[in-house]
PDB file of N, CA and C in Angstrom:
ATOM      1  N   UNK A   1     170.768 -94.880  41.419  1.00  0.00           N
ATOM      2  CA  UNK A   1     169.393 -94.955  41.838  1.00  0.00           C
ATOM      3  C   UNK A   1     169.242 -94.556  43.305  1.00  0.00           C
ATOM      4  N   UNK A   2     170.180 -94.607  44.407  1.00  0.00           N
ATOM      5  CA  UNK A   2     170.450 -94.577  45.757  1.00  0.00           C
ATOM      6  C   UNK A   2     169.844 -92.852  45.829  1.00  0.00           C
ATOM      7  N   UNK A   3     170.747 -92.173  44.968  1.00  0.00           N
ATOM      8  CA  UNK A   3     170.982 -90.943  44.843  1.00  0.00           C
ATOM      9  C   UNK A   3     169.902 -90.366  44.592  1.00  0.00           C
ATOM     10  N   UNK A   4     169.013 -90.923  43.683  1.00  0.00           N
ATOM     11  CA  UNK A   4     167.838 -90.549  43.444  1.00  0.00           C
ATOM     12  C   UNK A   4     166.557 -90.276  44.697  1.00  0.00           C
ATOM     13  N   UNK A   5     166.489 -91.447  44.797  1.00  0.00           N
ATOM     14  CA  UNK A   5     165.995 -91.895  46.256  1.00  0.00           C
ATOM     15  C   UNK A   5     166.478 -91.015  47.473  1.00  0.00           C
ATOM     16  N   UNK A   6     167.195 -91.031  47.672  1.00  0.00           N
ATOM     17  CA  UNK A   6     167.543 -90.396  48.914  1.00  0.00           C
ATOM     18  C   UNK A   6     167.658 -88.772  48.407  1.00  0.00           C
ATOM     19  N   UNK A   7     167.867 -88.199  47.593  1.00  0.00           N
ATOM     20  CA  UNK A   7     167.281 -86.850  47.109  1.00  0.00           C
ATOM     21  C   UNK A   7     165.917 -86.491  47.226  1.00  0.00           C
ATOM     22  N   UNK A   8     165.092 -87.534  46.782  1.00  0.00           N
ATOM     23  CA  UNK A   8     163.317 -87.370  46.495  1.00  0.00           C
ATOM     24  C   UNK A   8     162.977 -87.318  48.334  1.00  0.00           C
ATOM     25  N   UNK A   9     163.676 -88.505  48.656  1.00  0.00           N
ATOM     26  CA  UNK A   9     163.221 -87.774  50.076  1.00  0.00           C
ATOM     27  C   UNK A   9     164.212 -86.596  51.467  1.00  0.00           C
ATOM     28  N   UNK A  10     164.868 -86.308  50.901  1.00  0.00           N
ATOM     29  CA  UNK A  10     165.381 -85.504  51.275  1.00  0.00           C
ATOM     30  C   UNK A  10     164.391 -83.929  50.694  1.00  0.00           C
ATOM     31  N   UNK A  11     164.539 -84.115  49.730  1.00  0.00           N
ATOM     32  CA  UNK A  11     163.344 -83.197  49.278  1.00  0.00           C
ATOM     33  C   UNK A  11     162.034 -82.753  49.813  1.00  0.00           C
ATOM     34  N   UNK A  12     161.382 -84.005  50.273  1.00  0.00           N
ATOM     35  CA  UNK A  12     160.314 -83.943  50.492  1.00  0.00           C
ATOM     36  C   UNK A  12     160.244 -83.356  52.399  1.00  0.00           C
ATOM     37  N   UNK A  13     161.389 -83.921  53.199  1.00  0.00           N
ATOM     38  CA  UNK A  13     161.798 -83.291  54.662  1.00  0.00           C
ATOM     39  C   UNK A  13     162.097 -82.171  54.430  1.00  0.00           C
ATOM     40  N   UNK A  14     162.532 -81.319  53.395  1.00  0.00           N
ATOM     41  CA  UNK A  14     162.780 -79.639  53.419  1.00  0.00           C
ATOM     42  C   UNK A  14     161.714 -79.246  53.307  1.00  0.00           C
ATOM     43  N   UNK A  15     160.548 -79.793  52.119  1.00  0.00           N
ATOM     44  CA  UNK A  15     159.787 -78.933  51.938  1.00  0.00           C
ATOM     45  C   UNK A  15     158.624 -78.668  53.119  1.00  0.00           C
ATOM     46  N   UNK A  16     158.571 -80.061  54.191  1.00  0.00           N
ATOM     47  CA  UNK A  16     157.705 -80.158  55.583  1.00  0.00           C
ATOM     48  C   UNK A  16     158.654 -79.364  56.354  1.00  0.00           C
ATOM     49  N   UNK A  17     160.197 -78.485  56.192  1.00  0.00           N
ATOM     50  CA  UNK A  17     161.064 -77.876  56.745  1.00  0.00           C
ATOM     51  C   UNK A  17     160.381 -76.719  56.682  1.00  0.00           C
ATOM     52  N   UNK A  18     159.857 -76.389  55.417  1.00  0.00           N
ATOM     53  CA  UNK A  18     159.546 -74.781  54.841  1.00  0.00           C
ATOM     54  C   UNK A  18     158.541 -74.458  55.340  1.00  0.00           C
ATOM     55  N   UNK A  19     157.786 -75.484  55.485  1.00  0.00           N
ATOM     56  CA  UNK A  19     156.297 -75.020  56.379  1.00  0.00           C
ATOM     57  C   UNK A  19     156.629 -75.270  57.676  1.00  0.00           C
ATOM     58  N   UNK A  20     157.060 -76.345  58.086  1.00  0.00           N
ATOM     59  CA  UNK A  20     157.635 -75.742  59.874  1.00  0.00           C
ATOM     60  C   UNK A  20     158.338 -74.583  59.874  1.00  0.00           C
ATOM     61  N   UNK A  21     158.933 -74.252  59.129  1.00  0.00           N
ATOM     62  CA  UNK A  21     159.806 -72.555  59.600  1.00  0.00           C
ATOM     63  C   UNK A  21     158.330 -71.219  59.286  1.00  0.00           C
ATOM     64  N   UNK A  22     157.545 -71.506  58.120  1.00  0.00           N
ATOM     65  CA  UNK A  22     156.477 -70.348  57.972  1.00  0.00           C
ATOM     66  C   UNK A  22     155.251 -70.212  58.863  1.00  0.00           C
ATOM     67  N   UNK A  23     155.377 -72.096  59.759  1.00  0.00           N
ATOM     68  CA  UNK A  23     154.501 -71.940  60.955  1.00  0.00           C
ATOM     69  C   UNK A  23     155.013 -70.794  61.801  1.00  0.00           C
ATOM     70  N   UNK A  24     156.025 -71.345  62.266  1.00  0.00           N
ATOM     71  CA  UNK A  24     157.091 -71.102  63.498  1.00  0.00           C
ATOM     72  C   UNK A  24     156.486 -69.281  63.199  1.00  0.00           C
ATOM     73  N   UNK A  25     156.856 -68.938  62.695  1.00  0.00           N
ATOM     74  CA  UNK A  25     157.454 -67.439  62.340  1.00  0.00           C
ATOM     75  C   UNK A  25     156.168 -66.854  62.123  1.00  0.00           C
ATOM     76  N   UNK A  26     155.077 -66.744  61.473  1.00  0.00           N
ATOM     77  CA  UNK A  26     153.992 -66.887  61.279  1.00  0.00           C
ATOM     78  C   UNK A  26     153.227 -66.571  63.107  1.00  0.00           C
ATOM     79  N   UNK A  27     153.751 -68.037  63.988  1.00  0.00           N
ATOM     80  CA  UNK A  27     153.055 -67.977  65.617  1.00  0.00           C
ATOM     81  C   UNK A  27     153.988 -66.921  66.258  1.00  0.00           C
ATOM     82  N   UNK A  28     155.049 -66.836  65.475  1.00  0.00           N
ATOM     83  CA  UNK A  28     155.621 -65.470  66.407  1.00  0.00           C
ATOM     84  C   UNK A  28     155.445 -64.601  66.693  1.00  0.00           C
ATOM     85  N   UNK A  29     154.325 -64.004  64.695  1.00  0.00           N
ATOM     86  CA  UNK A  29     154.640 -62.747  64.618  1.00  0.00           C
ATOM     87  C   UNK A  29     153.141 -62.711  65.165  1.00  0.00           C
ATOM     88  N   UNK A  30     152.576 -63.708  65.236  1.00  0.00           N
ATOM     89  CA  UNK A  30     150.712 -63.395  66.155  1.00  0.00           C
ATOM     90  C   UNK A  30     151.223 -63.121  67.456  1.00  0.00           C
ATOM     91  N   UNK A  31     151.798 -63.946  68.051  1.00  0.00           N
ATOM     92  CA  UNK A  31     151.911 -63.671  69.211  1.00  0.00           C
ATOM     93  C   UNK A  31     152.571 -62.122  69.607  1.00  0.00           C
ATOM     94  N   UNK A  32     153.299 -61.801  68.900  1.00  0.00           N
ATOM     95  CA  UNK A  32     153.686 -60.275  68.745  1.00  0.00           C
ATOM     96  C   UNK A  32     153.752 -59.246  68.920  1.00  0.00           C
ATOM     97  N   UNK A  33     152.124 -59.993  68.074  1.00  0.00           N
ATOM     98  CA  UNK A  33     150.979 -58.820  67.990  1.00  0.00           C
ATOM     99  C   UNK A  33     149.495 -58.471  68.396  1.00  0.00           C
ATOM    100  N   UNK A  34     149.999 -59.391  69.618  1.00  0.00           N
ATOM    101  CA  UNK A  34     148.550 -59.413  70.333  1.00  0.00           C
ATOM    102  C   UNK A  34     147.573 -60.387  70.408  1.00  0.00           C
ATOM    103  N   UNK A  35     148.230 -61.233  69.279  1.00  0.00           N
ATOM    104  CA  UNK A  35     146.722 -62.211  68.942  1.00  0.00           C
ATOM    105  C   UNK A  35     147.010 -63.636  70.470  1.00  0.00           C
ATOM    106  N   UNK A  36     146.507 -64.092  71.049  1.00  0.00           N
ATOM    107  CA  UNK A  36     146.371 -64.955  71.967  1.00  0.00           C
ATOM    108  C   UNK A  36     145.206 -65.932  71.912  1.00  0.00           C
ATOM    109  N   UNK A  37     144.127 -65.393  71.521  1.00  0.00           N
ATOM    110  CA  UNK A  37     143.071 -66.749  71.450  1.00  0.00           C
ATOM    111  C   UNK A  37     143.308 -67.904  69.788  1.00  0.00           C
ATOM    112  N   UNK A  38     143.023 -68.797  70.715  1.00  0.00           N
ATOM    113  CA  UNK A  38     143.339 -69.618  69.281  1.00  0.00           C
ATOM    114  C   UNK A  38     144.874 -69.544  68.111  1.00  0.00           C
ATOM    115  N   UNK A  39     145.583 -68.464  69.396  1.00  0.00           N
ATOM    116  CA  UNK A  39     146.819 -68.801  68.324  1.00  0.00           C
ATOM    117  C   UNK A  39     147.077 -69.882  67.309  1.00  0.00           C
ATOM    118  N   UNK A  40     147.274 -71.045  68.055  1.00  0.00           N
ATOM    119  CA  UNK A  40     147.708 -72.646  67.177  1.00  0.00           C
ATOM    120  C   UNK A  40     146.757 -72.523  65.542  1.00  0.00           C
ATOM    121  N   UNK A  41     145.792 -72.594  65.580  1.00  0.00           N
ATOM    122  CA  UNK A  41     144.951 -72.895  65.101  1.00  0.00           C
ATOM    123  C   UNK A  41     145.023 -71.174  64.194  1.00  0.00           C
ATOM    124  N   UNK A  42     145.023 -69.998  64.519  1.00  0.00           N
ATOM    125  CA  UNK A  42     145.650 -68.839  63.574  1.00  0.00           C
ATOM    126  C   UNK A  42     146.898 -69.184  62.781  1.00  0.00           C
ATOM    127  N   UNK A  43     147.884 -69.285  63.627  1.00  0.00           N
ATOM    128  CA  UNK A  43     148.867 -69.827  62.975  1.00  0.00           C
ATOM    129  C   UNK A  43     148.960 -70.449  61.580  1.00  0.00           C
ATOM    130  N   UNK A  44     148.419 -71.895  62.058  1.00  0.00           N
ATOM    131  CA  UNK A  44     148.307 -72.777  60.616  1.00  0.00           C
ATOM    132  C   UNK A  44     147.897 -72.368  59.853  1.00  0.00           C
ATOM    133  N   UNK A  45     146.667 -71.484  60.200  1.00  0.00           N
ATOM    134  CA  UNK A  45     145.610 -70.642  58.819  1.00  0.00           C
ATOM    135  C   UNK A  45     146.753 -70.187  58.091  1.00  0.00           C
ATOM    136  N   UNK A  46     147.291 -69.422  59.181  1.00  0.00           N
ATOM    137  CA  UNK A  46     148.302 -68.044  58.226  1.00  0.00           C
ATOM    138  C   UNK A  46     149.383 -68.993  57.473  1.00  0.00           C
ATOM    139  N   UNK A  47     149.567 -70.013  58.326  1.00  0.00           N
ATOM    140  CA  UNK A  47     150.833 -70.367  57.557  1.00  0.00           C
ATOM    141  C   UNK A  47     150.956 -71.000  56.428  1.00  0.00           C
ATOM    142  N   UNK A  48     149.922 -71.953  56.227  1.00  0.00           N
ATOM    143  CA  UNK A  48     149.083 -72.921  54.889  1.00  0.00           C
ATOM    144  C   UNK A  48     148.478 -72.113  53.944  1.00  0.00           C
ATOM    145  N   UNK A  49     148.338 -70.731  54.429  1.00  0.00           N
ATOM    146  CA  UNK A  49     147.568 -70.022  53.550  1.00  0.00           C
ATOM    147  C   UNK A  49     148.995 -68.837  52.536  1.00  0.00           C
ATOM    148  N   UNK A  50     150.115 -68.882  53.648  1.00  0.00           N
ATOM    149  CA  UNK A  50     151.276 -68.310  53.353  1.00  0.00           C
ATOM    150  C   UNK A  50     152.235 -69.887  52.236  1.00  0.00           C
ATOM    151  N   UNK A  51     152.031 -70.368  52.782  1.00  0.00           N
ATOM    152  CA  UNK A  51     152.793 -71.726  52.364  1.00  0.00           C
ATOM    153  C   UNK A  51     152.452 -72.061  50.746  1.00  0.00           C
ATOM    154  N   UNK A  52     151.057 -71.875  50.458  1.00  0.00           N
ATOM    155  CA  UNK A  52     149.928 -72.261  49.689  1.00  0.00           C
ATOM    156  C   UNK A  52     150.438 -71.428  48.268  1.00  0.00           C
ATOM    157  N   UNK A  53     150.952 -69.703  48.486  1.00  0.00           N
ATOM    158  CA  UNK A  53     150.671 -68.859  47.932  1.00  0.00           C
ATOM    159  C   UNK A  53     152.371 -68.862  47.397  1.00  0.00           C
ATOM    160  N   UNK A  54     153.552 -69.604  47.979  1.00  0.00           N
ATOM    161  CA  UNK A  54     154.690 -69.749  47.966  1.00  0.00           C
ATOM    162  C   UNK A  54     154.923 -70.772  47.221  1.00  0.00           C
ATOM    163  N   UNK A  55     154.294 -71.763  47.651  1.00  0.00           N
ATOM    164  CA  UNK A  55     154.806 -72.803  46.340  1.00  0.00           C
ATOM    165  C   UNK A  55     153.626 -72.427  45.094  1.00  0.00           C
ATOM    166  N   UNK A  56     152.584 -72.105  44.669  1.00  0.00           N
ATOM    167  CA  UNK A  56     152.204 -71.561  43.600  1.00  0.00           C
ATOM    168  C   UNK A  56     153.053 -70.815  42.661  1.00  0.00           C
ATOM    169  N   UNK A  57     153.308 -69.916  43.726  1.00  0.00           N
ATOM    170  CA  UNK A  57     154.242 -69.004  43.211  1.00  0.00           C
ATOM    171  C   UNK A  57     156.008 -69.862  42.539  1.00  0.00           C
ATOM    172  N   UNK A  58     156.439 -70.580  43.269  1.00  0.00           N
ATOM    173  CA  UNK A  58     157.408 -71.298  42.843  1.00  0.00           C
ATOM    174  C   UNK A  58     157.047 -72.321  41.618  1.00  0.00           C
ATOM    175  N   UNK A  59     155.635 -72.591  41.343  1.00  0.00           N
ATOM    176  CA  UNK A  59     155.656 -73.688  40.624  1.00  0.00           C
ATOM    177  C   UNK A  59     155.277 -72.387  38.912  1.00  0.00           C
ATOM    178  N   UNK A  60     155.110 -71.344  39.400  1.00  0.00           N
ATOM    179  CA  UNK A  60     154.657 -70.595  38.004  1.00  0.00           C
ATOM    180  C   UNK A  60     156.460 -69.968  37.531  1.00  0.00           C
ATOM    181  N   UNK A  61     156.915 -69.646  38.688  1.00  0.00           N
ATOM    182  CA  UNK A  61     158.071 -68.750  38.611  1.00  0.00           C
ATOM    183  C   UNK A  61     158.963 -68.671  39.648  1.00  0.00           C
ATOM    184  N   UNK A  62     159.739 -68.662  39.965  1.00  0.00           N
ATOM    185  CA  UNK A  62     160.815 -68.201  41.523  1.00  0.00           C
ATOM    186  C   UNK A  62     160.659 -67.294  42.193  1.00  0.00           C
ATOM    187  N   UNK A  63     160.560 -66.540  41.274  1.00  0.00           N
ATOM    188  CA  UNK A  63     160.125 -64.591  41.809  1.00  0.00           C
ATOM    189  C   UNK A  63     158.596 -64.359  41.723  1.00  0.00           C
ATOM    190  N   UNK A  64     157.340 -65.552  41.283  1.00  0.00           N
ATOM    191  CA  UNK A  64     156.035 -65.675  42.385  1.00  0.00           C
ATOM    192  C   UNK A  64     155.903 -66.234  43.746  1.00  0.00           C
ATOM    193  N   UNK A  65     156.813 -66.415  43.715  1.00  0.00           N
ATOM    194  CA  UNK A  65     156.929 -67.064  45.396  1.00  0.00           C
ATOM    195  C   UNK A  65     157.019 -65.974  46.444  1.00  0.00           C
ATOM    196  N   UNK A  66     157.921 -64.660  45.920  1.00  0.00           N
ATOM    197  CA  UNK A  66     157.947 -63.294  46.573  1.00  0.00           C
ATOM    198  C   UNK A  66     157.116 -62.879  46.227  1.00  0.00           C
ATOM    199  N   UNK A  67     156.040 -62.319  45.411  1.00  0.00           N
ATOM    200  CA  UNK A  67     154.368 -62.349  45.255  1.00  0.00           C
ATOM    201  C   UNK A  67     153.744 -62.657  45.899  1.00  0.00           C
ATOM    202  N   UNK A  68     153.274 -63.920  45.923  1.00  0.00           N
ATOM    203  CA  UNK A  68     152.256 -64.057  46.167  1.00  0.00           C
ATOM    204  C   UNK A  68     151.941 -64.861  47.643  1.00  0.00           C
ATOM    205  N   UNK A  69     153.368 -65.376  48.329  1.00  0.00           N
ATOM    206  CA  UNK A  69     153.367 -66.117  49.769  1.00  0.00           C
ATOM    207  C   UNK A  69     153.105 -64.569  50.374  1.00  0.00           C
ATOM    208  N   UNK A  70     153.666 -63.253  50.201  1.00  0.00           N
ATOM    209  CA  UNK A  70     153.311 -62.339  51.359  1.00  0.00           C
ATOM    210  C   UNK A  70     151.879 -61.728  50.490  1.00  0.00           C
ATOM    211  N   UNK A  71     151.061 -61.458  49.828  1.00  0.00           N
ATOM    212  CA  UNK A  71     150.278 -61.570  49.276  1.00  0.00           C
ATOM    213  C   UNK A  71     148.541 -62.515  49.854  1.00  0.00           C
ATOM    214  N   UNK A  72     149.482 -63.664  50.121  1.00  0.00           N
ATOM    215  CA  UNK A  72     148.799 -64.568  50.855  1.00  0.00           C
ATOM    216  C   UNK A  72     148.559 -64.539  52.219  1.00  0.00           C
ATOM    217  N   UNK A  73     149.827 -63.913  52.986  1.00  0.00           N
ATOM    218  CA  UNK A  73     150.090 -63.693  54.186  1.00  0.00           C
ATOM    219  C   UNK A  73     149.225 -62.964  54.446  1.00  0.00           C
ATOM    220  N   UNK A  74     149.319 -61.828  53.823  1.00  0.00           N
ATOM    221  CA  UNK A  74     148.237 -59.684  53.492  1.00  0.00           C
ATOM    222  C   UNK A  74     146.948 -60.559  53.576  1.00  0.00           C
ATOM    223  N   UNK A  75     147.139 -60.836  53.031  1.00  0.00           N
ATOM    224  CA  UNK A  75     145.137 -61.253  52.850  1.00  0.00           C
ATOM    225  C   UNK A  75     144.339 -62.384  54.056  1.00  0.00           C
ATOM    226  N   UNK A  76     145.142 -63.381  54.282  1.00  0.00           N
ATOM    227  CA  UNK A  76     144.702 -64.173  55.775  1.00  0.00           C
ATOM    228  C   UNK A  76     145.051 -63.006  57.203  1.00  0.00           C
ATOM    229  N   UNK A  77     146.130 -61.878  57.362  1.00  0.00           N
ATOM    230  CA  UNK A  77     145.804 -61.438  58.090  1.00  0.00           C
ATOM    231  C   UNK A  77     144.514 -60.689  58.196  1.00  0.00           C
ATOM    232  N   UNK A  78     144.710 -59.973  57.023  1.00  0.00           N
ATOM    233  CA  UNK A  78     143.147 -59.137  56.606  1.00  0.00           C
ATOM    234  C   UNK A  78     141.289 -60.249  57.692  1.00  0.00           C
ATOM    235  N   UNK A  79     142.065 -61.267  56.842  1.00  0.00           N
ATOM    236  CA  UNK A  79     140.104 -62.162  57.611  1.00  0.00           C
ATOM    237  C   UNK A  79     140.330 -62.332  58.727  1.00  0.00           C
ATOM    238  N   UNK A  80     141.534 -62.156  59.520  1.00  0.00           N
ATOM    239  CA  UNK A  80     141.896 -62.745  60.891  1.00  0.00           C
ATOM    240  C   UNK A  80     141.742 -61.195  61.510  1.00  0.00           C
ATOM    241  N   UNK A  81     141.564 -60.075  61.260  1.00  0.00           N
ATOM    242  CA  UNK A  81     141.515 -58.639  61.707  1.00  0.00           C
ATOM    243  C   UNK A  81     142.783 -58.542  62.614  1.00  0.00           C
ATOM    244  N   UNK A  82     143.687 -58.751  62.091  1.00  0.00           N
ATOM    245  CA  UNK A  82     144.990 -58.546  63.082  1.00  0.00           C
ATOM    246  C   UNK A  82     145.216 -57.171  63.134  1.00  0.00           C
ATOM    247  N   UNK A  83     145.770 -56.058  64.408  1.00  0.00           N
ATOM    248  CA  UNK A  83     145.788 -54.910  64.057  1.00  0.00           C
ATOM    249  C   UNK A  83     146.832 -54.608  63.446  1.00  0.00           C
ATOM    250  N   UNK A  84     147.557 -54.971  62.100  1.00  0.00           N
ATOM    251  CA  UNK A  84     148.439 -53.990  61.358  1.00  0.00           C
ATOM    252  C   UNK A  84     148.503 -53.449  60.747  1.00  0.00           C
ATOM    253  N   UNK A  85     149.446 -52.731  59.981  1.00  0.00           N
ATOM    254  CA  UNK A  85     148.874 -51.842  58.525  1.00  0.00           C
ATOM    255  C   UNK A  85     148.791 -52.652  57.570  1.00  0.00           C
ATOM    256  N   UNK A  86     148.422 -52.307  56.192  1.00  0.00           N
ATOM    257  CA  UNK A  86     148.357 -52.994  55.562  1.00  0.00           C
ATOM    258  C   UNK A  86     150.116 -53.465  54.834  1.00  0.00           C
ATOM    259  N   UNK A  87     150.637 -52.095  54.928  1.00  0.00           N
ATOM    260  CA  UNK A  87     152.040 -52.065  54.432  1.00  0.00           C
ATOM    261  C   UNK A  87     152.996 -53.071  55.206  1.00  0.00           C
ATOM    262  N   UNK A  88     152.987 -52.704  56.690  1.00  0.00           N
ATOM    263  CA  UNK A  88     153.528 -53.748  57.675  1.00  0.00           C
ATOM    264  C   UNK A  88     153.108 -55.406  57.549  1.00  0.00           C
ATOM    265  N   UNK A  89     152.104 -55.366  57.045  1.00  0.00           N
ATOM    266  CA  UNK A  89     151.725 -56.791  56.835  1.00  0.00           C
ATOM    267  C   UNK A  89     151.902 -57.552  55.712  1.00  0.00           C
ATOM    268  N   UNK A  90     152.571 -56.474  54.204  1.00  0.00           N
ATOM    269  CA  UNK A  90     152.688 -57.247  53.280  1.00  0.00           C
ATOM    270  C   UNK A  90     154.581 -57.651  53.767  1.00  0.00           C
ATOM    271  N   UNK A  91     155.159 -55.709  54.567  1.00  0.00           N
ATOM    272  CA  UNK A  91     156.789 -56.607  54.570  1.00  0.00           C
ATOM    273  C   UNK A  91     157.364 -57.442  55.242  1.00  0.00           C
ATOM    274  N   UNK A  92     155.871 -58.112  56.273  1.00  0.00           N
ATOM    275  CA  UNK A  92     156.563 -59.009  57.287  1.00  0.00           C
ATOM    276  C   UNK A  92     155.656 -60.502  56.519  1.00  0.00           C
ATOM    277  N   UNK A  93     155.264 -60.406  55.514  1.00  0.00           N
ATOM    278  CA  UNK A  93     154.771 -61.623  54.919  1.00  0.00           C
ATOM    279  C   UNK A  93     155.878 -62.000  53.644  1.00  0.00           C
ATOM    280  N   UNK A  94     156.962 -60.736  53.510  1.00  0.00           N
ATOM    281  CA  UNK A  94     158.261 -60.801  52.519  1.00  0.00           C
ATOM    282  C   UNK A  94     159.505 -61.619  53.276  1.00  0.00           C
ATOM    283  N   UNK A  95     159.160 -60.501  54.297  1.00  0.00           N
ATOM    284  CA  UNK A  95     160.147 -61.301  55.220  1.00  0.00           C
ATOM    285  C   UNK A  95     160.358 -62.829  56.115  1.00  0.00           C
ATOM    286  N   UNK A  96     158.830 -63.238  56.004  1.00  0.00           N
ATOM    287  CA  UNK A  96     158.855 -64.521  56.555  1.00  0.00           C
ATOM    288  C   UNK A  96     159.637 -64.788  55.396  1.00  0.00           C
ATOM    289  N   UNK A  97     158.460 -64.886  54.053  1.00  0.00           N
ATOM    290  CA  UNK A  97     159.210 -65.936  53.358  1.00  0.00           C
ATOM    291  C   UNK A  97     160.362 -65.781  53.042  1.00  0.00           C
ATOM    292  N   UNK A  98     160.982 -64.463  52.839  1.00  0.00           N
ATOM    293  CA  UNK A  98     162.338 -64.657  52.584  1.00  0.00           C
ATOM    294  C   UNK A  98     163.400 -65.705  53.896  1.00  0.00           C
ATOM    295  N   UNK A  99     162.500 -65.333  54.977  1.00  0.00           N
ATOM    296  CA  UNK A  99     163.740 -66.184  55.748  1.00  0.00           C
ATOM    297  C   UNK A  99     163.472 -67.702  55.720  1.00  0.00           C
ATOM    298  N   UNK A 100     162.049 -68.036  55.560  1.00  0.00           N
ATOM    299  CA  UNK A 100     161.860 -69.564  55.245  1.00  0.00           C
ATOM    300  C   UNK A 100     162.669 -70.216  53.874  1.00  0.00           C
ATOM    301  N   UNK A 101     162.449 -69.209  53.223  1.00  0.00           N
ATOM    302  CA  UNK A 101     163.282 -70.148  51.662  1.00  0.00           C
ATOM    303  C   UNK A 101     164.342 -69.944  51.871  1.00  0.00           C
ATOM    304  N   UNK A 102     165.287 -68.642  52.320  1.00  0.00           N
ATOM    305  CA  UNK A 102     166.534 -68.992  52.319  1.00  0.00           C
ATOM    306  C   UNK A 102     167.276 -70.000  53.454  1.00  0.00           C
ATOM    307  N   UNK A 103     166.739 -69.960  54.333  1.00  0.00           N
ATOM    308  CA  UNK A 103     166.876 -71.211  55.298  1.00  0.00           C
ATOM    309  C   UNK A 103     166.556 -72.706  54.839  1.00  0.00           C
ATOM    310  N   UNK A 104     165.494 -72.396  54.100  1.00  0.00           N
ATOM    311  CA  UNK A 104     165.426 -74.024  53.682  1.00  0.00           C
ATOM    312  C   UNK A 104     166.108 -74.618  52.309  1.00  0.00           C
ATOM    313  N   UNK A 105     166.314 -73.134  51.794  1.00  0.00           N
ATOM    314  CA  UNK A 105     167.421 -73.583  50.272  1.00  0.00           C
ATOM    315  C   UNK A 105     168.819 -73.369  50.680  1.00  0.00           C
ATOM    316  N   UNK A 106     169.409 -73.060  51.737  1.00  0.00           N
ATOM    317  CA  UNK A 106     170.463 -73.194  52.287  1.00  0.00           C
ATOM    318  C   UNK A 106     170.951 -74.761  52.605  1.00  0.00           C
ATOM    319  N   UNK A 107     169.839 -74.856  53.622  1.00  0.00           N
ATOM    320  CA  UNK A 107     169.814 -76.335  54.332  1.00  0.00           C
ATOM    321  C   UNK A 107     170.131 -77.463  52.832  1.00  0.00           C
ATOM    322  N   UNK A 108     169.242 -77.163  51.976  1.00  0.00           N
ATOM    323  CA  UNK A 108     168.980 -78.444  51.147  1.00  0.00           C
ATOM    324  C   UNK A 108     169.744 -77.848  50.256  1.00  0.00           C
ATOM    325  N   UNK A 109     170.798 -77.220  50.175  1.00  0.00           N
ATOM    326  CA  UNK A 109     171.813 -77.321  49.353  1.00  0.00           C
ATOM    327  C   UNK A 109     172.956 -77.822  50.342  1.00  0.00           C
ATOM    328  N   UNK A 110     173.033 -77.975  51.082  1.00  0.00           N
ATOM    329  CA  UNK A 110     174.191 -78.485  52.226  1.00  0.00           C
ATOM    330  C   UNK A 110     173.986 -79.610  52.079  1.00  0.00           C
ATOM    331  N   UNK A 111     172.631 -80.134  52.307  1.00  0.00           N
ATOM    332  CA  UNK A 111     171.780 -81.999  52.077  1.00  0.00           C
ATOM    333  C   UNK A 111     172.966 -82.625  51.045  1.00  0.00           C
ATOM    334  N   UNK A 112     172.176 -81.482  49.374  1.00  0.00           N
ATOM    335  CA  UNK A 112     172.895 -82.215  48.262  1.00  0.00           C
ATOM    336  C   UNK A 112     174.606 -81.857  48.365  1.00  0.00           C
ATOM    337  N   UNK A 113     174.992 -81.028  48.916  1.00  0.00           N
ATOM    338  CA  UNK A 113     176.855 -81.415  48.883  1.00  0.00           C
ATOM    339  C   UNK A 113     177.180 -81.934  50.272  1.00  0.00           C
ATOM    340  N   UNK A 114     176.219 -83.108  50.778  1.00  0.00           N
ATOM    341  CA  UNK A 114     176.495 -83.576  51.987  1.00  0.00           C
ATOM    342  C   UNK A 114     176.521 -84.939  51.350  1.00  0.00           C
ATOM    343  N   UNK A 115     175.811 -85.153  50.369  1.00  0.00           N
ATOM    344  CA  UNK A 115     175.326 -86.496  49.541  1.00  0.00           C
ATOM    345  C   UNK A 115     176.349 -86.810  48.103  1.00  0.00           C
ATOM    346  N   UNK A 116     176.881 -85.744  47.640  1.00  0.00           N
ATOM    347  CA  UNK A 116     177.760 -85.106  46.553  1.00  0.00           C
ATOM    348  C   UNK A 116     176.763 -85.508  45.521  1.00  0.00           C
ATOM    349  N   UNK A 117     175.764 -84.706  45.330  1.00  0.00           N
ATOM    350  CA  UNK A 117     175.087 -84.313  44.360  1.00  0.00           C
ATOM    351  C   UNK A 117     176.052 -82.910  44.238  1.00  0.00           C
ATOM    352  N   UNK A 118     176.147 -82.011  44.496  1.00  0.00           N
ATOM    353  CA  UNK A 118     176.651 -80.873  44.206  1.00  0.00           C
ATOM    354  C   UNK A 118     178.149 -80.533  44.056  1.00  0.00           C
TER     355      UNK A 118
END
């Protein structure tokens, strides 16, 4: 039961991991690119709105999560008029998430063979 427990919340600190890393990366790539007013507050948009479109995507399929988080990304930059292309903006909304999930499914597979779940 320990195991359980301490998995569920271990779980639940990666997944507030995954959105601190799609913030993080997300305020980088504004800052980047010019954007300066209201960064903080861009940021979160992009990133909740990137975050949003990632676990959807994970809860339909594994491979909607590469869909539809840069998808999500493409389209909040779009209302935010950031100047990029459209192409540049879907592969750096691939590339966040690719580096957020593999960072955070890295991490929380280390968790569970730190715990010997694995």
């Amino acid at each position: 039961m320990a195991y359980r427990l301490v998995t569920l919340v271990g779980g639940i600190v990666f997944v507030a991991v995954l959105y601190g890393l799609i913030w993080l990366l997300a305020r980088w790539f504004l800052r980047n690119h010019g954007v300066v007013e209201s960064l903080n507050d861009r940021a979160t948009n992009l990133a909740t709105w990137t975050f949003s479109g990632v676990c959807i995507g994970l809860a339909f399929a594994v491979f909607g999560a590469f869909v539809l988080g840069p998808w999500a990304f493409y389209r909040t930059l779009r209302a935010h008029h950031v100047p990029v292309s459209d192409g540049a903006a879907v592969w750096w909304g691939l590339g966040i998430v690719l580096v957020a999930l593999g960072l955070t499914a890295s991490g929380f597979a280390l968790f569970l063979w730190i715990i010997g779940v694995l």
